[in-house]
Protein backbone atom coordinates (compact mmCIF):
# COMPACT_ATOMS: atom_id res chain seq x y z
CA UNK A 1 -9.04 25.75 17.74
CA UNK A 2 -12.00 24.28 16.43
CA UNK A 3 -15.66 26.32 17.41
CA UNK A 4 -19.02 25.85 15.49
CA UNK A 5 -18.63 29.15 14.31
CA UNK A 6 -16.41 27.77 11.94
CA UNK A 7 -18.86 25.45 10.49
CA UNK A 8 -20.18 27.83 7.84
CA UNK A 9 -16.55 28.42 6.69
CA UNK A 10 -15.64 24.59 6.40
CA UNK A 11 -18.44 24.13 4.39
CA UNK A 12 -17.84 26.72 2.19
CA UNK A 13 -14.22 25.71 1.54
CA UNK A 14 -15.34 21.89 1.07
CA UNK A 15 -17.55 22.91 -1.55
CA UNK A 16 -15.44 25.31 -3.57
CA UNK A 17 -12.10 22.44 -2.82
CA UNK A 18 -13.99 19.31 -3.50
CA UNK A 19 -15.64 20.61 -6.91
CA UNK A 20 -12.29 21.16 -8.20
CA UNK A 21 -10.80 18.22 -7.06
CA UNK A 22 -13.88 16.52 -8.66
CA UNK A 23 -13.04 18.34 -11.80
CA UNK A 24 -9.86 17.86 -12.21
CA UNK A 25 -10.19 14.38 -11.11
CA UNK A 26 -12.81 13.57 -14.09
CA UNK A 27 -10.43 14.78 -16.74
CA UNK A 28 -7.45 12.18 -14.83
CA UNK A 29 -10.66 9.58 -14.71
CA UNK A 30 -11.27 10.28 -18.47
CA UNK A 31 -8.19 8.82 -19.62
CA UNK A 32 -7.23 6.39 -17.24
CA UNK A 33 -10.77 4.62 -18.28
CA UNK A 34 -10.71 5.01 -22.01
CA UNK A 35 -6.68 4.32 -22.12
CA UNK A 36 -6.38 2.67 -19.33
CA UNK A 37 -3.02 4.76 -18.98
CA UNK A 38 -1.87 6.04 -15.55
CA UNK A 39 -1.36 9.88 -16.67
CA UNK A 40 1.23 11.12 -13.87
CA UNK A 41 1.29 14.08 -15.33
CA UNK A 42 -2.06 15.44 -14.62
CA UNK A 43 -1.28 17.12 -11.80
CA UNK A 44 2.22 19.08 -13.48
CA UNK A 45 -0.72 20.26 -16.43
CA UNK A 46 -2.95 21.77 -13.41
CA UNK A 47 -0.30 23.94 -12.79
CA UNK A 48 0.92 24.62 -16.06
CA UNK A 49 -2.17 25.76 -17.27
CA UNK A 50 -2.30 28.10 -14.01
CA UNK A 51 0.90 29.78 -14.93
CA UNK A 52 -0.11 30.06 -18.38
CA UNK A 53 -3.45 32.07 -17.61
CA UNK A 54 -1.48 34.51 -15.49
CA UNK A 55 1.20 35.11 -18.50
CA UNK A 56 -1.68 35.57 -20.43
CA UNK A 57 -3.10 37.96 -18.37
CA UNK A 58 0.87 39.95 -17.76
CA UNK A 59 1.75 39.55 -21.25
CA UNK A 60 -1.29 39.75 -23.25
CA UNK A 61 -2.85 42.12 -20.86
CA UNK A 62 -6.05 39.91 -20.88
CA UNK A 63 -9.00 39.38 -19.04
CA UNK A 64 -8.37 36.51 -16.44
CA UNK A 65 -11.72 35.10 -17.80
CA UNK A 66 -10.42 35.18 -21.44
CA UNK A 67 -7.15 33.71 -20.40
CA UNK A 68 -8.97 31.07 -18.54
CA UNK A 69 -10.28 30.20 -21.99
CA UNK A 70 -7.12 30.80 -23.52
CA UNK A 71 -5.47 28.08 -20.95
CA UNK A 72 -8.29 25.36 -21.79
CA UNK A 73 -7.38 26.03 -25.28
CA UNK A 74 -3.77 25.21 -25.07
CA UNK A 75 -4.52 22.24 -22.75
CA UNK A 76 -7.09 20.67 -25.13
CA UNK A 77 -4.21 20.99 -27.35
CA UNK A 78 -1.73 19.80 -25.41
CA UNK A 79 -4.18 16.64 -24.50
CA UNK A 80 -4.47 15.83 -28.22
CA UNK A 81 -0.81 15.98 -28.63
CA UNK A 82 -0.71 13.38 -25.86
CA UNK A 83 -3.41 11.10 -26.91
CA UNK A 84 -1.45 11.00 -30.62
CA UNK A 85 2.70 10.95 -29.48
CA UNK A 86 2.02 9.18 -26.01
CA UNK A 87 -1.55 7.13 -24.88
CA UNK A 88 -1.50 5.92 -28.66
CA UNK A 89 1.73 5.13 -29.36
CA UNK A 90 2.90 3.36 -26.23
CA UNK A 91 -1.16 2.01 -25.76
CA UNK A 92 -0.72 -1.45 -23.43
CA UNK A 93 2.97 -0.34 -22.46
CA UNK A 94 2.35 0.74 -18.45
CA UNK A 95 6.27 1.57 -17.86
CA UNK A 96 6.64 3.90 -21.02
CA UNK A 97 3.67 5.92 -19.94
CA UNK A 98 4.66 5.93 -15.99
CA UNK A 99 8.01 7.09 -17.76
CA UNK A 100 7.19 9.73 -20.30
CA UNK A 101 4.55 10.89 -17.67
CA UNK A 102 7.17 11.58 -14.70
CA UNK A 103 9.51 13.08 -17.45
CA UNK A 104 6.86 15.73 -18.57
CA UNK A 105 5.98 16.48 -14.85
CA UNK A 106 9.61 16.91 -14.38
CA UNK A 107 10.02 19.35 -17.37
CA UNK A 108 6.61 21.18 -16.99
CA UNK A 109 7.61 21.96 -13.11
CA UNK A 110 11.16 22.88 -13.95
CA UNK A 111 10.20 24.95 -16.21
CA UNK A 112 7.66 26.76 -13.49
CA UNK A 113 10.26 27.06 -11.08
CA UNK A 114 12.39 28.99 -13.85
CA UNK A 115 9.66 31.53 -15.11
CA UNK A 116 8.48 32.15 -11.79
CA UNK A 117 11.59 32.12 -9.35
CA UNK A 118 11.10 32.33 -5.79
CA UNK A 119 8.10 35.25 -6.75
CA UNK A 120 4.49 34.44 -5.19
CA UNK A 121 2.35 34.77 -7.89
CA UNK A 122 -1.24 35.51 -8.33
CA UNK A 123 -4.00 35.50 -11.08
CA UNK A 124 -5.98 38.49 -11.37
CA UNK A 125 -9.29 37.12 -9.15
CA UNK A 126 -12.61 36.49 -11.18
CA UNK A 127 -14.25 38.38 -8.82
CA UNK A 128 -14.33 41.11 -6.26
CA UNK A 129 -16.46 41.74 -3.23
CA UNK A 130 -18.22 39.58 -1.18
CA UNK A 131 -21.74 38.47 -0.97
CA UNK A 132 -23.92 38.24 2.45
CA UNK A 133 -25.81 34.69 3.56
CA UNK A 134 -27.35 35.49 6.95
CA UNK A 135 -24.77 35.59 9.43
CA UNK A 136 -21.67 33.97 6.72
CA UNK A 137 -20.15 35.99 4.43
CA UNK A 138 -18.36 34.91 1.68
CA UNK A 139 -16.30 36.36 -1.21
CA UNK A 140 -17.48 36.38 -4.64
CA UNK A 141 -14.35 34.94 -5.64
CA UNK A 142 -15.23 31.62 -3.69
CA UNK A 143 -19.15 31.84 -5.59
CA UNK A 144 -17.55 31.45 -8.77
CA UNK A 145 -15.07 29.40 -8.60
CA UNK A 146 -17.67 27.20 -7.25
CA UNK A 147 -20.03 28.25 -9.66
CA UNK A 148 -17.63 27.21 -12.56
CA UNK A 149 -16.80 24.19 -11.56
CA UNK A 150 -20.25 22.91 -10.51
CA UNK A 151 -21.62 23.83 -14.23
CA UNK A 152 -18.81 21.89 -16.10
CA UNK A 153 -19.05 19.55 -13.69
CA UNK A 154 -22.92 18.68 -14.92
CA UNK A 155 -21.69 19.24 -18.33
CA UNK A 156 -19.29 16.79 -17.94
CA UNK A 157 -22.08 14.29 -16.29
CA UNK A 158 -24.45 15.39 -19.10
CA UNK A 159 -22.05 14.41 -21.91
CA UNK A 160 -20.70 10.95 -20.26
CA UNK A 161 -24.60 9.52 -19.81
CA UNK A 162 -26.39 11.61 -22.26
CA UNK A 163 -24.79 11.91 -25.19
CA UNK A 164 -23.47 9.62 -28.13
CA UNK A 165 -20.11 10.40 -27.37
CA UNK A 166 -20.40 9.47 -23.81
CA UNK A 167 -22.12 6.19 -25.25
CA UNK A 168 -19.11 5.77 -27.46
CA UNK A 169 -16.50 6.56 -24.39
CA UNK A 170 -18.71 3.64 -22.45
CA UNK A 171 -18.06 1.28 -25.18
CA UNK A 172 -14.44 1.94 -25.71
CA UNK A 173 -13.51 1.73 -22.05
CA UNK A 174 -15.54 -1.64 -21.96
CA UNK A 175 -13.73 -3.41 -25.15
CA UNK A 176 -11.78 -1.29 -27.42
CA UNK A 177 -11.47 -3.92 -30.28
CA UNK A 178 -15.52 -4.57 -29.76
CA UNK A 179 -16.18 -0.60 -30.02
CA UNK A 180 -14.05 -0.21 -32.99
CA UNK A 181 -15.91 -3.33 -34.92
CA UNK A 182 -18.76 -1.22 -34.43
CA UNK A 183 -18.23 1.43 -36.55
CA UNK A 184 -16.66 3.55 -34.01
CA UNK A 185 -13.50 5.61 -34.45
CA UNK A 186 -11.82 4.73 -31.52
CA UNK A 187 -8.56 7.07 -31.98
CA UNK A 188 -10.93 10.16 -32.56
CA UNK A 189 -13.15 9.51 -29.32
CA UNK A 190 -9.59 9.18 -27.51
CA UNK A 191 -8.60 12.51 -29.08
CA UNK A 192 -11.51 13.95 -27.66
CA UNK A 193 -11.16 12.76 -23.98
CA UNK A 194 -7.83 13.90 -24.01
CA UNK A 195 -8.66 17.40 -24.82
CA UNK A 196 -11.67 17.65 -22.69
CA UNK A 197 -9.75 16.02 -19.87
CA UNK A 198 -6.75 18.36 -19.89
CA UNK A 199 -8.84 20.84 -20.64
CA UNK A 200 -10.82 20.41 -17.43
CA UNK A 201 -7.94 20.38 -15.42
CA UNK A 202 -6.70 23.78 -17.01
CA UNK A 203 -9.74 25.58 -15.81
CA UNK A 204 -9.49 24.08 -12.48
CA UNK A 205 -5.89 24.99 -12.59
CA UNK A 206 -6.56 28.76 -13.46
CA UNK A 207 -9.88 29.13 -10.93
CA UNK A 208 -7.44 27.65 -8.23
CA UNK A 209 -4.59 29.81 -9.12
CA UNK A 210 -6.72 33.00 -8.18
CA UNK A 211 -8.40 31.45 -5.25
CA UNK A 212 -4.69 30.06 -4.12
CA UNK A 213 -1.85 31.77 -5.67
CA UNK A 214 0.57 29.82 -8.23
CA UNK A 215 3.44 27.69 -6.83
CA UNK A 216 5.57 24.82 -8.81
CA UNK A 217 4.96 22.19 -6.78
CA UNK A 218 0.88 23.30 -6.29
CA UNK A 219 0.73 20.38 -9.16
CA UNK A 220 2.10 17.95 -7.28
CA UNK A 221 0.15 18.60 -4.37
CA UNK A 222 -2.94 18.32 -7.15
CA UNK A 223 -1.51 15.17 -8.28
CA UNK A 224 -1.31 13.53 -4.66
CA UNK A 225 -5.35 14.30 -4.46
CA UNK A 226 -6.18 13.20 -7.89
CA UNK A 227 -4.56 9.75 -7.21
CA UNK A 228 -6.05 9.41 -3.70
CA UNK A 229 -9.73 10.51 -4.82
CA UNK A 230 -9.78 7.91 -7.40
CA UNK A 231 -8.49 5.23 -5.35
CA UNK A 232 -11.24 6.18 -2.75
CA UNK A 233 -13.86 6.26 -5.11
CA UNK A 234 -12.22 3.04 -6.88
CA UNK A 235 -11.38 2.98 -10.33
CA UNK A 236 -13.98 3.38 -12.63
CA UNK A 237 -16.62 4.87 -10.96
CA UNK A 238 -17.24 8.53 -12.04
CA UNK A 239 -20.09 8.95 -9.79
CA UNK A 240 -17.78 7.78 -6.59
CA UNK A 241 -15.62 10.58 -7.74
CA UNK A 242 -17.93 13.09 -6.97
CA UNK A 243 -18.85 11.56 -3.42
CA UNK A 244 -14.84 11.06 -2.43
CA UNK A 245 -13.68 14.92 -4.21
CA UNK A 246 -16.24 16.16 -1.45
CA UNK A 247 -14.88 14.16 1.12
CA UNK A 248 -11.14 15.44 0.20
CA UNK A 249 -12.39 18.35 0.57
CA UNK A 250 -14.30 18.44 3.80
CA UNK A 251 -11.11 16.67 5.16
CA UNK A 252 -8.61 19.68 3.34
CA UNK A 253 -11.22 22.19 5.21
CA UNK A 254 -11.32 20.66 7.78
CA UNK A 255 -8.23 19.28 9.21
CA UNK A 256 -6.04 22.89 9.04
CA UNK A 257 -8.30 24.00 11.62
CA UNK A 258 -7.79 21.08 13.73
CA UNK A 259 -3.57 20.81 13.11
CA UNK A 260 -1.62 23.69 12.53
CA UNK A 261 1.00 23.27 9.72
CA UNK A 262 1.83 20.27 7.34
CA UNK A 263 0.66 18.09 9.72
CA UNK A 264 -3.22 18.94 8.12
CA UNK A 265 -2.29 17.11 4.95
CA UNK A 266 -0.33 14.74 6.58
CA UNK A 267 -3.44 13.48 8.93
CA UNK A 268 -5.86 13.80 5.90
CA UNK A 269 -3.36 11.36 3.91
CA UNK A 270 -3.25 9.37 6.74
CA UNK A 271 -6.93 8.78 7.27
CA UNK A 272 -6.94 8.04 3.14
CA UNK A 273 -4.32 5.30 3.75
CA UNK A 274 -6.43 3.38 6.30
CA UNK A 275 -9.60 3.55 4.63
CA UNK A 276 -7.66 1.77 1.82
CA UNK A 277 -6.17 -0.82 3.63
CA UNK A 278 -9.23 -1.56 4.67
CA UNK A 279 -11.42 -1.41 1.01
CA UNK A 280 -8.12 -1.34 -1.34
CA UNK A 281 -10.82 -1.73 -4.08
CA UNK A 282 -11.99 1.64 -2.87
CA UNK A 283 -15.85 2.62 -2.29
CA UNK A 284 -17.10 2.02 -5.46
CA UNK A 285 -15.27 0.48 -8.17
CA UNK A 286 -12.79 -1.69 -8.92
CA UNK A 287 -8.39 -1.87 -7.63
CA UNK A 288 -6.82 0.55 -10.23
């Protein structure tokens, strides 16, 4: 049942949910504006990378903060490998990507489902205790992850309206054939999105998998957000993204409290579904 003592808690949760929704969402964002390719396998590399950084930590016997890095490594990697064997060669072709991109969710989550069996699994948390706000306590584990993903989130802004490569992505996702006539390497500013976005969505992935605990399907469930975020926030807007990834999450806070069971995401999905029927451009772009 729903009380205002709960208030501090909600808010808490919708800032620590919607700034990794936001961040994972950029790195989907990324490529869907400079390649205008639907990648449907964002969500399956979310989780990926999560398993990864907690094999890193079993195996390796790692940190969870240098297998965090580790991940984002092997993402970037990963992304570039896309950009060269996927976005690039089947550029302009929407059903090859659609198809490669279900095939490669379809592998990647098999292949979680294998490794990890029926076993709840959980990375090593970034860290312990809690810290004090007044009356609201909250655990350090929540501080960080929010931490994180607020600082490459403002990296991320920083480098899109700042810098000459965000100046270059700008041009690129306006007119490709323009940007390269410029001078610009279009291919190797591709390359680059690719890794950062994949490599956004593995430390998003990992900081999640300690906050949440690993599951192969907790990709899909990413995948389901990423896609309704960035239809809310219409395509092509990176600054609607932010706005709508805090709005998933107030509604992913809030609405467990209110309905107990599935029927939390089901209402939230709901509510998404209406507002788009009624702006299917979304809030502030354009119809994807």
């Amino acid at each position: 049942m729903f009380t205002l003592s709960l208030m501090p808690n909600i808010i808490v949760n919708t800032m620590v949910l919607g700034v990794m929704y936001i961040l994972t969402s950029l790195g989907f964002a990324f490529i869907f504006n400079m390649l205008s390719s639907v990648n449907l396998a964002h969500g399956a590399l979310y989780m990926i990378a999560a398993y990864a950084c907690y094999y890193f930590t079993v195996l390796l016997g790692v940190s969870s903060w240098v297998a965090l890095i580790l991940a984002a490594v092997l993402l970037a990697v990963i992304g570039l490998l896309l950009e060269r064997f996927v976005f690039r060669l089947f550029f302009d072709n929407f059903d090859k990507i659609i198809m490669v991109g279900v095939a490669l969710m379809t592998i990647l989550q098999t292949a979680a489902t294998i490794a990890s069996g029926t076993k709840t699994l959980v990375i090593d948390r970034f860290a312990e205790g809690t810290l004090s706000l007044g009356t609201i306590t909250v655990s350090n584990e929540k501080v960080v992850t929010f931490a994180v993903g607020l600082l490459l989130l403002l990296v991320s802004l920083y480098i899109v309206n700042r810098t000459a490569l965000g100046r270059q992505m700008e041009a690129v996702s306006q007119d490709r054939l323009g940007a390269a006539l410029q001078g610009i390497d279009i291919n190797k500013v591709s390359a680059i999105i690719c890794a950062i976005g994949c490599a956004l969505a593995a430390i998003a992935g990992g900081m999640m998998g300690a906050y949440q605990g690993l599951s192969a399907t907790m990709g899909d469930t990413m995948n389901l957000r990423i896609l309704m975020l960035v239809m809310l926030a219409g395509a092509g807007s990176m600054n609607g993204i932010i706005i709508t990834g805090l709005v998933m999450g107030f509604l992913d806070s809030l609405f467990p409290v209110l309905i107990q069971g599935n029927g939390a995401s089901a209402a939230a999905i709901a509510i998404v579904v209406v507002i788009l029927l009624i702006k299917p451009k979304g809030f502030f772009g354009h119809e994807m």
